[in-house]
C-alpha atoms as a PDB file:
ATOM      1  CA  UNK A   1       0.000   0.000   0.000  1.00  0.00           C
ATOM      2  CA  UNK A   2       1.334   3.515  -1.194  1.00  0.00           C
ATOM      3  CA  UNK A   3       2.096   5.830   1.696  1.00  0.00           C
ATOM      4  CA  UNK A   4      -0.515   8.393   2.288  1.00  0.00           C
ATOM      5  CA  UNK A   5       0.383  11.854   0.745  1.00  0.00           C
ATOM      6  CA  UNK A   6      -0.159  14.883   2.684  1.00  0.00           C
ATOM      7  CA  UNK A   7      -0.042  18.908   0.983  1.00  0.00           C
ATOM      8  CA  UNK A   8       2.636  19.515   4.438  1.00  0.00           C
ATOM      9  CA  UNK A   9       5.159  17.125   2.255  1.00  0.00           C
ATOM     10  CA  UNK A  10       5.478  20.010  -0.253  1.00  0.00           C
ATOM     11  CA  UNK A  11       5.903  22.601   1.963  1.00  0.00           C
ATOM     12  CA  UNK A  12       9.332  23.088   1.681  1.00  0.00           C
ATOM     13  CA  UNK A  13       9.996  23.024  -2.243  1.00  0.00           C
ATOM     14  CA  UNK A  14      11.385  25.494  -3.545  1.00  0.00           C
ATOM     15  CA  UNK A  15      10.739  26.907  -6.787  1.00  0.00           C
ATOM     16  CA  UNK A  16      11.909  30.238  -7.218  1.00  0.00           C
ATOM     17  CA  UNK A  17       9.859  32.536 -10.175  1.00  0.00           C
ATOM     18  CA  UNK A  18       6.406  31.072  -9.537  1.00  0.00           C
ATOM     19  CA  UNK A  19       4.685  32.051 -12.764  1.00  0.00           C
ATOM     20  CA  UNK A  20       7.644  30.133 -14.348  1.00  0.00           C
ATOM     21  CA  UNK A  21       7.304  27.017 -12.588  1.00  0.00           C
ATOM     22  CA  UNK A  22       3.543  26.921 -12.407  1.00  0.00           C
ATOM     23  CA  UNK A  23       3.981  26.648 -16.378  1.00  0.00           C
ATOM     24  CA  UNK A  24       5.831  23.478 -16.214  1.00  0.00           C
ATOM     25  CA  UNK A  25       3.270  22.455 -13.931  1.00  0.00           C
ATOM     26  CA  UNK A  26       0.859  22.657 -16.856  1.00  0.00           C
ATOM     27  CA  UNK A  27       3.036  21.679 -19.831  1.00  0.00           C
ATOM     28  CA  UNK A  28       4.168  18.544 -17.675  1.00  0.00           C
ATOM     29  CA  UNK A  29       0.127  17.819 -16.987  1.00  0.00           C
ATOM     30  CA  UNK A  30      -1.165  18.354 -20.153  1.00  0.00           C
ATOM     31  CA  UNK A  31       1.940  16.827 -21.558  1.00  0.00           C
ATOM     32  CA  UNK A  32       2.940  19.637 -23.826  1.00  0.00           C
ATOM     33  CA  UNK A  33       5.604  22.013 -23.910  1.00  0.00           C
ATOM     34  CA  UNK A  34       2.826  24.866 -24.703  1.00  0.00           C
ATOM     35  CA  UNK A  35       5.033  27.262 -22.618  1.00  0.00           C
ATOM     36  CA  UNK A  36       8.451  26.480 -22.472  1.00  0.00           C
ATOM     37  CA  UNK A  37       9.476  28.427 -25.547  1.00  0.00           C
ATOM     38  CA  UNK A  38       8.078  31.524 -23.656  1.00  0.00           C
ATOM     39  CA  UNK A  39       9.430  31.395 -20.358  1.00  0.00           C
ATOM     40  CA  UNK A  40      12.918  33.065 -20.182  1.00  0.00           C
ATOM     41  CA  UNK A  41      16.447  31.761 -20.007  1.00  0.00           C
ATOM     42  CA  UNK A  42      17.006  32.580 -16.398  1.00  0.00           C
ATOM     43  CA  UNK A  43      13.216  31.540 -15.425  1.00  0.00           C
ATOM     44  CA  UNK A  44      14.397  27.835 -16.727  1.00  0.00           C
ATOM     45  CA  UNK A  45      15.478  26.562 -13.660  1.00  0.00           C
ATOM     46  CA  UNK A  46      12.125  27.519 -12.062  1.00  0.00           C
ATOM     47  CA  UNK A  47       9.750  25.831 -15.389  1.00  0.00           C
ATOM     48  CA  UNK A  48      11.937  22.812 -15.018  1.00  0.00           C
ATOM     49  CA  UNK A  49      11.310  22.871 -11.254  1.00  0.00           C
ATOM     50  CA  UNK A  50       7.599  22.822 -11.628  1.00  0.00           C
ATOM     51  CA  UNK A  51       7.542  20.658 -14.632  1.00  0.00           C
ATOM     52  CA  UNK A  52       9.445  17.929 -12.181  1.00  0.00           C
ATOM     53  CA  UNK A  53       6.397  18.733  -9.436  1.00  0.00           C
ATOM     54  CA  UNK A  54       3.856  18.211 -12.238  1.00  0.00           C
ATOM     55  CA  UNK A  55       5.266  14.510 -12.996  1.00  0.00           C
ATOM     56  CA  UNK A  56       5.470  13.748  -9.421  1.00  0.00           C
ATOM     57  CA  UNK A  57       1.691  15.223  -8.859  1.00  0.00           C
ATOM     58  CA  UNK A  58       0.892  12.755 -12.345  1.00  0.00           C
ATOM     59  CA  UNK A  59       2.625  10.213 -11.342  1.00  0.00           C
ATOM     60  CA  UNK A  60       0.871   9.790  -7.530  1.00  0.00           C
ATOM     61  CA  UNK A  61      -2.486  10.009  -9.157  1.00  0.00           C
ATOM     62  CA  UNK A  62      -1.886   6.747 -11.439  1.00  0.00           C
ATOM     63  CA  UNK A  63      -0.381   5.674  -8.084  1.00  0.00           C
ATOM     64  CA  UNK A  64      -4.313   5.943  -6.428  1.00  0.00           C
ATOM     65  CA  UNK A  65      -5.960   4.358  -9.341  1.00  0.00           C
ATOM     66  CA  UNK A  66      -8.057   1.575  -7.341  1.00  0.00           C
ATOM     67  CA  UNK A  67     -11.287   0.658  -8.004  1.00  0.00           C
ATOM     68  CA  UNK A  68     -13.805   1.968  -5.480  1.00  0.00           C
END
């Protein structure tokens, strides 16, 4: 049984320039890179950082797939 994920776990990430990294978020979600052309060269870290978050988020929702 997967360990139960609490929102406290992500309290300490880090992202730096949130409208950056809140576009990976999507792109990594909707599995596009709609955004990352846009977002600037320093910014990059930040998309990437969110783009990793968005796989993680993806990735624990196949995780809770049971049937109910």
């Amino acid at each position: 049984m997967m360990d139960r994920f609490e929102l406290d776990d992500i309290k300490e990430i880090h992202v730096g320039d949130l409208p950056a990294a809140k576009k990976g978020i999507i792109d990594s979600l909707t599995g596009k890179d709609a955004y990352k052309d846009e977002i600037p060269f320093e910014h990059m870290a930040s998309y990437k950082k969110g783009h990793e978050i968005g796989t993680q988020v993806e990735n624990l929702l196949k995780g809770d797939q049971r049937d109910y």
